[in-house]
PDB file of N, CA and C in Angstrom:
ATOM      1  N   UNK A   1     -68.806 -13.289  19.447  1.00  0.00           N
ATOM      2  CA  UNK A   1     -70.130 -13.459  18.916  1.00  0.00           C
ATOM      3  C   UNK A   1     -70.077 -13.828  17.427  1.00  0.00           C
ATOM      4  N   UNK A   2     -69.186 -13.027  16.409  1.00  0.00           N
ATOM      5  CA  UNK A   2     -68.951 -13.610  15.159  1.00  0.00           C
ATOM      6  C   UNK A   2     -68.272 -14.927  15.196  1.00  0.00           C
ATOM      7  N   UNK A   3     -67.585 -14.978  15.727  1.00  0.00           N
ATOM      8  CA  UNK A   3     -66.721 -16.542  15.878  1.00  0.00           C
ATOM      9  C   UNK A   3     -68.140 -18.041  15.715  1.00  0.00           C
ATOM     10  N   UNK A   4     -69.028 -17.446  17.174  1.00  0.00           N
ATOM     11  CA  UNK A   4     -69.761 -18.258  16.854  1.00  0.00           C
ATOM     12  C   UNK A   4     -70.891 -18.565  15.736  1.00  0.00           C
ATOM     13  N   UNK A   5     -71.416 -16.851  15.309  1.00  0.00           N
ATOM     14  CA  UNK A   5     -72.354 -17.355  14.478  1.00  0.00           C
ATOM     15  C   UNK A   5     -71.909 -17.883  13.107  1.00  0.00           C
ATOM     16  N   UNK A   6     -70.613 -17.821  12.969  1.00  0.00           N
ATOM     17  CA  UNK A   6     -69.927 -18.403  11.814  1.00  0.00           C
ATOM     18  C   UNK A   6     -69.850 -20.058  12.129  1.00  0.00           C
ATOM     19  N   UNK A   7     -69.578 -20.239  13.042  1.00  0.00           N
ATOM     20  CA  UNK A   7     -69.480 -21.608  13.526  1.00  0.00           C
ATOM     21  C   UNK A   7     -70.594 -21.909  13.278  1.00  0.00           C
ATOM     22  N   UNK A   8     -71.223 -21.479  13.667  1.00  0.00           N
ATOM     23  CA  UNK A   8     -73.207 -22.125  13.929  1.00  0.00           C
ATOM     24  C   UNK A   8     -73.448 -22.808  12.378  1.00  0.00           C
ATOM     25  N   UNK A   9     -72.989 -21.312  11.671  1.00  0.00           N
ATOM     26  CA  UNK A   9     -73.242 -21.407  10.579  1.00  0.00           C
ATOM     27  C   UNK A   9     -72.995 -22.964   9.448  1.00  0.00           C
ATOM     28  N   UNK A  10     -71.394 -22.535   9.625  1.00  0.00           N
ATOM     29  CA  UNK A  10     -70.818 -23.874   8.862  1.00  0.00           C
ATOM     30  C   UNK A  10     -71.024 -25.156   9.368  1.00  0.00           C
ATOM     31  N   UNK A  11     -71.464 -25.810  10.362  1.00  0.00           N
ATOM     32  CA  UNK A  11     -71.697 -27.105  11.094  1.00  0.00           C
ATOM     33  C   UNK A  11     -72.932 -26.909  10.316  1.00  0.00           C
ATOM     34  N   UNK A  12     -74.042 -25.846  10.050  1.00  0.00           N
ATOM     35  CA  UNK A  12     -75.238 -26.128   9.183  1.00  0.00           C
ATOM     36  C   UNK A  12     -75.486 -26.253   8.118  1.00  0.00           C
ATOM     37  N   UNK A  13     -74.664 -25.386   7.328  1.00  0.00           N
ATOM     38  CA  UNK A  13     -74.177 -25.911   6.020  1.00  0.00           C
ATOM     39  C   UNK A  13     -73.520 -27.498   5.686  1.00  0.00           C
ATOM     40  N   UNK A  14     -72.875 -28.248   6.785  1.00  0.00           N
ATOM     41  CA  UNK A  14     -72.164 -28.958   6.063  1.00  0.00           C
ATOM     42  C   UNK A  14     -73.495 -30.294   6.710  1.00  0.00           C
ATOM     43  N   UNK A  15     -74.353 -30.025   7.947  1.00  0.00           N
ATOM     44  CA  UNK A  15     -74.989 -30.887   7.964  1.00  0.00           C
ATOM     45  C   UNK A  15     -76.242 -31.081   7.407  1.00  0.00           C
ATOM     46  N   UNK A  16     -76.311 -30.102   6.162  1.00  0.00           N
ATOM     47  CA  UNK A  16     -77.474 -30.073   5.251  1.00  0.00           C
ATOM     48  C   UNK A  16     -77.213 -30.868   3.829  1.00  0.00           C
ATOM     49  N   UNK A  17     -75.733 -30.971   3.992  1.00  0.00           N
ATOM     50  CA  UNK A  17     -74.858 -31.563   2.459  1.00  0.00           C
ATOM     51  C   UNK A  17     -74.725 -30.207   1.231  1.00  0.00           C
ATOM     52  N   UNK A  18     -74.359 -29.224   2.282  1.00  0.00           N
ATOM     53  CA  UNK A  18     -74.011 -27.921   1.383  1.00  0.00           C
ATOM     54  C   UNK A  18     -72.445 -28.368   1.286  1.00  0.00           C
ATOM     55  N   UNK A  19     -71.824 -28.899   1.338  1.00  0.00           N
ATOM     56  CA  UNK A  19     -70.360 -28.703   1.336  1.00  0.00           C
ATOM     57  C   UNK A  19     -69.680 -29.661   2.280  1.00  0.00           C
ATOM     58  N   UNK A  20     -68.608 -29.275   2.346  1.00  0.00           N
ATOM     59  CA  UNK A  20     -67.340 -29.829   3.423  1.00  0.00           C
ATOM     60  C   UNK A  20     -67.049 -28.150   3.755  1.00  0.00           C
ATOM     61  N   UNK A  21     -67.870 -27.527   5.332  1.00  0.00           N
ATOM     62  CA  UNK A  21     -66.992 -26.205   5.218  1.00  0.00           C
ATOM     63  C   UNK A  21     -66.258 -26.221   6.237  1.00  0.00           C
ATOM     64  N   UNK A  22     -65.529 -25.320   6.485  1.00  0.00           N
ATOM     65  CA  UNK A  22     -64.386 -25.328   7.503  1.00  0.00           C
ATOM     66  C   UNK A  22     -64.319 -23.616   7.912  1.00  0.00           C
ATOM     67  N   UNK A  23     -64.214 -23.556   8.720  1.00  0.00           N
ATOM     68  CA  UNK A  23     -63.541 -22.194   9.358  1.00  0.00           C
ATOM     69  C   UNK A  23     -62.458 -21.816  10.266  1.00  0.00           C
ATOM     70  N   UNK A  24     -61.622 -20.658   9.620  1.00  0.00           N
ATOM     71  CA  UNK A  24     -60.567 -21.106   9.429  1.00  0.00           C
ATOM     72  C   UNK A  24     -59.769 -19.199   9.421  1.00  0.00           C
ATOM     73  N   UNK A  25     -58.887 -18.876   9.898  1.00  0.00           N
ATOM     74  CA  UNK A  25     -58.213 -17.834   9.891  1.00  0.00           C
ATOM     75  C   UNK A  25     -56.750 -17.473   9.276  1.00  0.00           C
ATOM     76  N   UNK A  26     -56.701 -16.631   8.405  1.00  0.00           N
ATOM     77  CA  UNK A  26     -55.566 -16.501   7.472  1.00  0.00           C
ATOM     78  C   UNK A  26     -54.860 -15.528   7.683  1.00  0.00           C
ATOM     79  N   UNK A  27     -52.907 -15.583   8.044  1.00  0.00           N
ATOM     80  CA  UNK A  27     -52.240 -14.999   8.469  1.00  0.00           C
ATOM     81  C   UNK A  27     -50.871 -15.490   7.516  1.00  0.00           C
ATOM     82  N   UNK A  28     -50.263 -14.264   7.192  1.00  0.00           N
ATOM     83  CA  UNK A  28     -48.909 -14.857   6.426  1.00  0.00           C
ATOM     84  C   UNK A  28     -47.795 -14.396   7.214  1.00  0.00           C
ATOM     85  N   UNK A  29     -46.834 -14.883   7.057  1.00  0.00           N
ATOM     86  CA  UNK A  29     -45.237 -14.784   7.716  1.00  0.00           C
ATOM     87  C   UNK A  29     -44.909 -12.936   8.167  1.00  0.00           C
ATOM     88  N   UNK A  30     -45.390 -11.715   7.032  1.00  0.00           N
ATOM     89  CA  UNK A  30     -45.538 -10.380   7.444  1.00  0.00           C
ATOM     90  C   UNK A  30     -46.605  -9.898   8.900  1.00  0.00           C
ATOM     91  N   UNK A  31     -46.883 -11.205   8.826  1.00  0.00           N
ATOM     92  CA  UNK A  31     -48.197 -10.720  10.572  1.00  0.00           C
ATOM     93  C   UNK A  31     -49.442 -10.413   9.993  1.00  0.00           C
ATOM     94  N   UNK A  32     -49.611 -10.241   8.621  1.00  0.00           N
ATOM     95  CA  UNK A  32     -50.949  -9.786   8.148  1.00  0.00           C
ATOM     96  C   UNK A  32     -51.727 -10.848   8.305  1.00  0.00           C
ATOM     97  N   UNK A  33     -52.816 -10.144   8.372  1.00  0.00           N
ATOM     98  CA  UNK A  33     -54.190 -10.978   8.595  1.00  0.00           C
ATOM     99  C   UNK A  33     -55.526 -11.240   8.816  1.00  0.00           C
ATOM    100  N   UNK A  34     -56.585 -11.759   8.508  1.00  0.00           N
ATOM    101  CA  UNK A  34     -57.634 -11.716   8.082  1.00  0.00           C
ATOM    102  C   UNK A  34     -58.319 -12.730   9.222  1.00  0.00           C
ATOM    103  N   UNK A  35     -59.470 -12.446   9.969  1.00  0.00           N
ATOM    104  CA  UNK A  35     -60.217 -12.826  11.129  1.00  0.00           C
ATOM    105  C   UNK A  35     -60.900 -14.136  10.694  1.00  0.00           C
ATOM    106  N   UNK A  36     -61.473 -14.363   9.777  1.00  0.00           N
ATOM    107  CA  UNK A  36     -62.090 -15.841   9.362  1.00  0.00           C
ATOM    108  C   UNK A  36     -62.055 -15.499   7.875  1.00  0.00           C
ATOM    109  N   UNK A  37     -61.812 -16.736   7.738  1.00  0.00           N
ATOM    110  CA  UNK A  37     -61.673 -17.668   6.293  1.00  0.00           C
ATOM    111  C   UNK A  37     -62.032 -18.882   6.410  1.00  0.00           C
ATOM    112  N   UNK A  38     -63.537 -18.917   5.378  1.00  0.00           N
ATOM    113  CA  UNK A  38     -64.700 -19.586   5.072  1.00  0.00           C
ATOM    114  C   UNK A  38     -64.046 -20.551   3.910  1.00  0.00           C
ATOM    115  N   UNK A  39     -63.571 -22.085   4.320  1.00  0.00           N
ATOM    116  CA  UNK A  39     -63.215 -22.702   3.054  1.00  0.00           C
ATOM    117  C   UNK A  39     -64.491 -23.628   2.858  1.00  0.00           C
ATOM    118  N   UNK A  40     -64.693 -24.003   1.236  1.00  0.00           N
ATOM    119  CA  UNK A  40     -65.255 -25.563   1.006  1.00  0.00           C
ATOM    120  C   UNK A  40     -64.945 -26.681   0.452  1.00  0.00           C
ATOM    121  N   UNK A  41     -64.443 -27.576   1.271  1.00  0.00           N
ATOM    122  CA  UNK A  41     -63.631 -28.674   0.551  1.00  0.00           C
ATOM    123  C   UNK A  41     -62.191 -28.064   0.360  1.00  0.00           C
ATOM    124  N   UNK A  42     -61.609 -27.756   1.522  1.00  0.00           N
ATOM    125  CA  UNK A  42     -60.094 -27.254   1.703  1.00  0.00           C
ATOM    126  C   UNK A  42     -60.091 -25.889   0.202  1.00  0.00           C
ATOM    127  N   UNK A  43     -61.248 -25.303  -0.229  1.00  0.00           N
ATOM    128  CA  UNK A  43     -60.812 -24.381  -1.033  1.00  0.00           C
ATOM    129  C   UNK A  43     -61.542 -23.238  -0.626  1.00  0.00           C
ATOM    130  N   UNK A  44     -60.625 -21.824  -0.695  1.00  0.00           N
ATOM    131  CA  UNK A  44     -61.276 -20.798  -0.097  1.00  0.00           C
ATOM    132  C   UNK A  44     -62.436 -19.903  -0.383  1.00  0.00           C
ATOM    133  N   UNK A  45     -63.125 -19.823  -0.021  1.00  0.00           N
ATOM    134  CA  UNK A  45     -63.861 -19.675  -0.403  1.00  0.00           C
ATOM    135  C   UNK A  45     -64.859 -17.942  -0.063  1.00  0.00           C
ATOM    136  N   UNK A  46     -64.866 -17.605   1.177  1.00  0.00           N
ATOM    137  CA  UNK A  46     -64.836 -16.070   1.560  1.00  0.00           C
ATOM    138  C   UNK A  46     -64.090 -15.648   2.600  1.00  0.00           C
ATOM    139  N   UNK A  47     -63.503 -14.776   2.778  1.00  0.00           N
ATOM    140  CA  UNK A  47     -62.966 -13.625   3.634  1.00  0.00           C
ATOM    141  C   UNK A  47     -63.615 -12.590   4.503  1.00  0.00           C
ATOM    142  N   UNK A  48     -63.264 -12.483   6.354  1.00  0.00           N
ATOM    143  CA  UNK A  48     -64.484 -12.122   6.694  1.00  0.00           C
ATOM    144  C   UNK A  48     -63.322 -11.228   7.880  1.00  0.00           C
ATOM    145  N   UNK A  49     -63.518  -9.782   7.804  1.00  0.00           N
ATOM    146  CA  UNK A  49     -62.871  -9.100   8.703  1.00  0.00           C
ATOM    147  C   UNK A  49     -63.783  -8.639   9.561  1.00  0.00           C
ATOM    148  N   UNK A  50     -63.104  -8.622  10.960  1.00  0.00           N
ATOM    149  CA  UNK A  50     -64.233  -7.599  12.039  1.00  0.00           C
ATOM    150  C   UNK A  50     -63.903  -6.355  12.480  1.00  0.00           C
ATOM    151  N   UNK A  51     -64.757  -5.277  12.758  1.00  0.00           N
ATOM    152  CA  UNK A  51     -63.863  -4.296  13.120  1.00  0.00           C
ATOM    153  C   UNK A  51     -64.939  -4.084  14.124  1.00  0.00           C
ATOM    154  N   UNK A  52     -64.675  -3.119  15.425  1.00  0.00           N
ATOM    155  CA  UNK A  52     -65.270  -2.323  16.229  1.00  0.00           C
ATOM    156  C   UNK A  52     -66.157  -1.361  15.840  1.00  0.00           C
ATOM    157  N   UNK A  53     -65.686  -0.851  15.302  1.00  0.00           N
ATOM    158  CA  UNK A  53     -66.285   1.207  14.301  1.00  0.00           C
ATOM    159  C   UNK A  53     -65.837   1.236  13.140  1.00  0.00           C
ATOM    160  N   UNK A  54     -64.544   0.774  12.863  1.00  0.00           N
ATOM    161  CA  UNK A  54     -64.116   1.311  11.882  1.00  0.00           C
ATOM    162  C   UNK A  54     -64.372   0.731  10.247  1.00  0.00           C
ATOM    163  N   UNK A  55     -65.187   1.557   9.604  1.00  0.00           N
ATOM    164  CA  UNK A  55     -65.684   1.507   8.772  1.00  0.00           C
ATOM    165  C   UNK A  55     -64.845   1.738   7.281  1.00  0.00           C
ATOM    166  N   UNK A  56     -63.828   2.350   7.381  1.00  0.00           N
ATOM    167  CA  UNK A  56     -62.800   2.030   6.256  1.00  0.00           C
ATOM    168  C   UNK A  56     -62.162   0.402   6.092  1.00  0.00           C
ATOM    169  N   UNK A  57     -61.996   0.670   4.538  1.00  0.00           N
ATOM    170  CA  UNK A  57     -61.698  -1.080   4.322  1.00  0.00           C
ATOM    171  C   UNK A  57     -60.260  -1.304   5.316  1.00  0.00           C
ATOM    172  N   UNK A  58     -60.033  -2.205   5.741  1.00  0.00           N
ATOM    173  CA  UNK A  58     -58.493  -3.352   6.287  1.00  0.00           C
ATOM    174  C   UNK A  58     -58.057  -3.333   5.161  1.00  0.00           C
ATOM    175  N   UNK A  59     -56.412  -3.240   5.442  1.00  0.00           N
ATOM    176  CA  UNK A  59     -55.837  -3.373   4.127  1.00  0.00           C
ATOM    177  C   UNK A  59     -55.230  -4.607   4.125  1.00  0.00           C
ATOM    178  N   UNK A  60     -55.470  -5.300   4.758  1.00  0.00           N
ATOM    179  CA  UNK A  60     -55.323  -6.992   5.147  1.00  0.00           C
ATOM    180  C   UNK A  60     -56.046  -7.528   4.404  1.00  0.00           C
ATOM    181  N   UNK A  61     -57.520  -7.024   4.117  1.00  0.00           N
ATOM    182  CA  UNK A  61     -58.764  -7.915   4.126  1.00  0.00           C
ATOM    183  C   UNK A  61     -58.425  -7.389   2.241  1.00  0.00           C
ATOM    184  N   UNK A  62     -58.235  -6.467   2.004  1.00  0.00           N
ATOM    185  CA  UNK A  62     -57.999  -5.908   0.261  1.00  0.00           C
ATOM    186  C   UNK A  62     -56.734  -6.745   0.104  1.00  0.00           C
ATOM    187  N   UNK A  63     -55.273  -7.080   0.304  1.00  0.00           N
ATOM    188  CA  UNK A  63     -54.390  -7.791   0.373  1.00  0.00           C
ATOM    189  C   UNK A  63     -54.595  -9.303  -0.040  1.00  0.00           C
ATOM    190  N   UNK A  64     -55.559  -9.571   1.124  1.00  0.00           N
ATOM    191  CA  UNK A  64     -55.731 -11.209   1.170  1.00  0.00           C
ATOM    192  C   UNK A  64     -56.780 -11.596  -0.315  1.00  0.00           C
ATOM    193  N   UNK A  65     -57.479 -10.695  -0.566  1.00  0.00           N
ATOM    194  CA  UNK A  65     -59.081 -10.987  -1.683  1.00  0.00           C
ATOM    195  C   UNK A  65     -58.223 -10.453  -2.547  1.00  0.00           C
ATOM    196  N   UNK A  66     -57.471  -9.886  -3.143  1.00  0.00           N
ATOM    197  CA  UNK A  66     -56.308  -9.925  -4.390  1.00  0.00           C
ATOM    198  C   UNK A  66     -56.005 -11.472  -4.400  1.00  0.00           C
ATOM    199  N   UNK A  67     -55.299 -11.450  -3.351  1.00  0.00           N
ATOM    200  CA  UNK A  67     -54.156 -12.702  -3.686  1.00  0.00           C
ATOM    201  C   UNK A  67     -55.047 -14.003  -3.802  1.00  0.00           C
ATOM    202  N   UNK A  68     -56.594 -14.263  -3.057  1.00  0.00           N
ATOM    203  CA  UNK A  68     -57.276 -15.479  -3.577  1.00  0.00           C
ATOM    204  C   UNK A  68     -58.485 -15.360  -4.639  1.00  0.00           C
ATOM    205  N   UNK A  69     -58.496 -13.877  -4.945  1.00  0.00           N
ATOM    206  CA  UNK A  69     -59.609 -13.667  -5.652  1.00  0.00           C
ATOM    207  C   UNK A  69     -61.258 -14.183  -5.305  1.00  0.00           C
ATOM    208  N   UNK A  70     -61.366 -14.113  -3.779  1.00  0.00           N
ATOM    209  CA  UNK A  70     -62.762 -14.475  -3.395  1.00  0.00           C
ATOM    210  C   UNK A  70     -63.351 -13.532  -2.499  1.00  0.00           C
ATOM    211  N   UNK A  71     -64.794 -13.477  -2.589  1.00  0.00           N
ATOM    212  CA  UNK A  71     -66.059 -12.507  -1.912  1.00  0.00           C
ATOM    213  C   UNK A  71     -65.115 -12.117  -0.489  1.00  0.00           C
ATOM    214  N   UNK A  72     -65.324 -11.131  -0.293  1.00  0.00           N
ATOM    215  CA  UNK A  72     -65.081 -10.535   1.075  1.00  0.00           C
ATOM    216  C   UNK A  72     -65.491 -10.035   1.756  1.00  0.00           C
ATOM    217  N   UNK A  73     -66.386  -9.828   3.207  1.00  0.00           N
ATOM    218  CA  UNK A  73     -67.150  -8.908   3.893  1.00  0.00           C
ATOM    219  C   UNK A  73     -66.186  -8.317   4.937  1.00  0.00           C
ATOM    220  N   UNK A  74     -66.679  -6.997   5.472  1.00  0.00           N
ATOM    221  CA  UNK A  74     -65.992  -6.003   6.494  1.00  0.00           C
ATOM    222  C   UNK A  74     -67.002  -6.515   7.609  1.00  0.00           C
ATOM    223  N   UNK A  75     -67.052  -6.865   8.522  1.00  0.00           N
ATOM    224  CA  UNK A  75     -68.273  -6.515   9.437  1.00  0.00           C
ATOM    225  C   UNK A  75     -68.250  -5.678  10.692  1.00  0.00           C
ATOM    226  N   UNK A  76     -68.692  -4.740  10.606  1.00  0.00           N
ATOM    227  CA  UNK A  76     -68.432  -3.298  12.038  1.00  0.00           C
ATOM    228  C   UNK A  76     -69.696  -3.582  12.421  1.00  0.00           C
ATOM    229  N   UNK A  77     -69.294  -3.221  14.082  1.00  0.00           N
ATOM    230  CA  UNK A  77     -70.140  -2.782  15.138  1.00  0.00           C
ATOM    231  C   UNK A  77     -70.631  -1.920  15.057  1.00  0.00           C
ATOM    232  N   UNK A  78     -71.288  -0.786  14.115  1.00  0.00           N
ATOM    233  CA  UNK A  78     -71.744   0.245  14.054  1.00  0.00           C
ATOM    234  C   UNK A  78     -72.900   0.415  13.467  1.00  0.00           C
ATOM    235  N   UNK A  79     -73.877   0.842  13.458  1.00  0.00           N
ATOM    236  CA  UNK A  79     -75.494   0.927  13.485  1.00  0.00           C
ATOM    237  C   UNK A  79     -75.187   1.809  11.448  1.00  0.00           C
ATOM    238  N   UNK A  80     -76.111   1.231  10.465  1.00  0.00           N
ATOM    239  CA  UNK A  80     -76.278   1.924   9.562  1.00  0.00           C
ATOM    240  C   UNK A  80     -75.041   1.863   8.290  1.00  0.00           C
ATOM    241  N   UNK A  81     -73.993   0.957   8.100  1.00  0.00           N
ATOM    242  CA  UNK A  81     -73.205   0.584   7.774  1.00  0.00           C
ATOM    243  C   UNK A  81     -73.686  -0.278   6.554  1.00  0.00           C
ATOM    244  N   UNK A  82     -73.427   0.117   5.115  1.00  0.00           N
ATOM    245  CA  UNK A  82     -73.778  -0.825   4.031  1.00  0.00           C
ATOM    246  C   UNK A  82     -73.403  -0.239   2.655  1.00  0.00           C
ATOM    247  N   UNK A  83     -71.603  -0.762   2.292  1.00  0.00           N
ATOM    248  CA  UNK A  83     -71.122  -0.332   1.322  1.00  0.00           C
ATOM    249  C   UNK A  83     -70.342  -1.063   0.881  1.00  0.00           C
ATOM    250  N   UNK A  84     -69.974  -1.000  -0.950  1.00  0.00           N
ATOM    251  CA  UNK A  84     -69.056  -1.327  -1.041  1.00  0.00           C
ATOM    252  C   UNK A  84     -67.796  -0.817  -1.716  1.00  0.00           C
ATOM    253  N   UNK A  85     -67.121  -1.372  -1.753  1.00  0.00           N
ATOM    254  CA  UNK A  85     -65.641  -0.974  -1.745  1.00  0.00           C
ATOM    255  C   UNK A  85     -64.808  -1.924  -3.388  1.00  0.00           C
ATOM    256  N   UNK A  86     -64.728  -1.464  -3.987  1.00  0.00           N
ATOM    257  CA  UNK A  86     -64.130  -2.191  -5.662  1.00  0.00           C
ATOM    258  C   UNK A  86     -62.285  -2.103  -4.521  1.00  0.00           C
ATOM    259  N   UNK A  87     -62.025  -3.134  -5.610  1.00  0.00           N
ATOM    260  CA  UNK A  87     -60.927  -3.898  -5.023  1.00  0.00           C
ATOM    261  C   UNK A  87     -60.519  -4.629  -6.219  1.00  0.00           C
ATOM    262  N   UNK A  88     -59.709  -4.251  -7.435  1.00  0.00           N
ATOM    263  CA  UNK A  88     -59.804  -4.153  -8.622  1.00  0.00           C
ATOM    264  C   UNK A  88     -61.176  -4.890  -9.546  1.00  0.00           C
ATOM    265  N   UNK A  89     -60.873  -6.479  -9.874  1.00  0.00           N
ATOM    266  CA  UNK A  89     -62.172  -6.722 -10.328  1.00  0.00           C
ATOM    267  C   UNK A  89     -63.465  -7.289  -8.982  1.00  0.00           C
ATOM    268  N   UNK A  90     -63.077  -6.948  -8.086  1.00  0.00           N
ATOM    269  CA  UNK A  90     -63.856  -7.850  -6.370  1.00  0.00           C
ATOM    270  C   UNK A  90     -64.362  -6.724  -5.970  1.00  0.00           C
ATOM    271  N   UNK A  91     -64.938  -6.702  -5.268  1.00  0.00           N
ATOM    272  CA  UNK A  91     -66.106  -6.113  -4.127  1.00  0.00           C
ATOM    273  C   UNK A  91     -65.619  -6.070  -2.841  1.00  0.00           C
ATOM    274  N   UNK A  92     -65.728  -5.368  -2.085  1.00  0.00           N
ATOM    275  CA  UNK A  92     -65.713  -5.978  -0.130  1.00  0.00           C
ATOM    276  C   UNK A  92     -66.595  -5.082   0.009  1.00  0.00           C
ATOM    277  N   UNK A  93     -67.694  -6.050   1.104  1.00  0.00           N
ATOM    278  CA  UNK A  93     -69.178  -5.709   1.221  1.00  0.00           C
ATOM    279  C   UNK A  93     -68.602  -4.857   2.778  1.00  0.00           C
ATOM    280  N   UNK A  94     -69.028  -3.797   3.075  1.00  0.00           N
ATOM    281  CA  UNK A  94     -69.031  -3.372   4.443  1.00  0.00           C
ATOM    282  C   UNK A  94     -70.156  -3.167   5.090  1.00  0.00           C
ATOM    283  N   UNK A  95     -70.652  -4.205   5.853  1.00  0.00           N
ATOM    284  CA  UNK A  95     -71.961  -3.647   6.656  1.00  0.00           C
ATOM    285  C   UNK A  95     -72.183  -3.809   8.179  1.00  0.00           C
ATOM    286  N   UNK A  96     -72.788  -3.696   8.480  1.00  0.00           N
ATOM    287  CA  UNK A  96     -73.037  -3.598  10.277  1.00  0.00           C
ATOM    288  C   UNK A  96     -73.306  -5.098  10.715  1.00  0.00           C
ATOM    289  N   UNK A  97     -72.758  -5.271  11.273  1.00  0.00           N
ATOM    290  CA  UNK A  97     -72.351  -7.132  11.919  1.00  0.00           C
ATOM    291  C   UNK A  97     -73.522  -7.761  12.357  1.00  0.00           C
ATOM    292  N   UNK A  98     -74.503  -7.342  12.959  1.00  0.00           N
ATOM    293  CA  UNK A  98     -75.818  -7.745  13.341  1.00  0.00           C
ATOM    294  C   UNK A  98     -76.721  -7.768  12.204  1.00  0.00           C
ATOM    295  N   UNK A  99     -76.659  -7.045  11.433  1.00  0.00           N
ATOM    296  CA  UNK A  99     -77.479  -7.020  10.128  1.00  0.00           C
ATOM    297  C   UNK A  99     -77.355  -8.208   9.042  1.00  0.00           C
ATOM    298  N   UNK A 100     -75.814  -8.369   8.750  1.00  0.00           N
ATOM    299  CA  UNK A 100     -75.104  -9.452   7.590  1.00  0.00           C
ATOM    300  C   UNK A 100     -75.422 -10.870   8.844  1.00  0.00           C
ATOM    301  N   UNK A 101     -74.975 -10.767   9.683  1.00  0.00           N
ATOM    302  CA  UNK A 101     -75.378 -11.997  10.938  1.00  0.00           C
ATOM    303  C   UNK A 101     -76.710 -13.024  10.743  1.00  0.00           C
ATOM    304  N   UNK A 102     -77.688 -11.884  10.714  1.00  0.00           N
ATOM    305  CA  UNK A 102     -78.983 -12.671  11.150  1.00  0.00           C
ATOM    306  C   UNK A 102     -78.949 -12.835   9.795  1.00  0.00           C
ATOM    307  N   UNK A 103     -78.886 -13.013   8.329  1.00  0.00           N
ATOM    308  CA  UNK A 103     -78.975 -13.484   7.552  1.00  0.00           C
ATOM    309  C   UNK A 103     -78.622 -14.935   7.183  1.00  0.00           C
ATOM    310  N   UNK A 104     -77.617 -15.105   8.285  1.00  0.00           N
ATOM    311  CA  UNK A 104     -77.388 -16.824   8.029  1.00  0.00           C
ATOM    312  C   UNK A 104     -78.342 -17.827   8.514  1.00  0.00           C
ATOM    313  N   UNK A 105     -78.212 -18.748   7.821  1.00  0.00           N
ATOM    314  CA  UNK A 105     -79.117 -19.865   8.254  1.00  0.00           C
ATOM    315  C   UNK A 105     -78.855 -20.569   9.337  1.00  0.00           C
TER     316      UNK A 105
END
């Protein structure tokens, strides 16, 4: 369901002339890894982990937003979910997946 509304998403963005976006999943040679990665114009641009319940940050998703220094969301299946998390000078937004969802265009 995230797969697609991300999809939905970026085909609308890019057919409005918001960008060149791409979606896109980031994994390095250790197996770590991060569920979608939002580029524009081949540059990265946000970081987007999913979880079931679990509402503590991924240490994938803190790992990966160090090393590119861009916005990051958690998104859980869980009702009432809306925090964030410092990640030295960055943020990772954690909120409930249906909620951050219907916000896209």
């Amino acid at each position: 369901m995230v797969a697609l509304e991300l999809f939905r998403a970026v085909n609308n963005w890019n057919e409005h002339g918001y960008g060149r976006f791409t979606l896109n999943y980031i994994r390095n040679k250790e197996k770590s890894e991060v569920d979608f990665l939002i580029a524009d114009n081949n540059k990265p641009a946000l970081l987007l982990e999913t979880k079931l319940s679990d509402d503590s940050t991924a240490k994938s998703l803190v790992y990966f937003q160090s090393l590119l220094n861009i916005p990051s969301i958690q998104l859980v299946n869980k009702e009432g979910v809306l925090k964030y998390i410092r990640n030295g000078k960055n943020k990772i937004l954690i909120v409930t997946a249906h909620q951050w969802l219907s916000s896209l265009p």
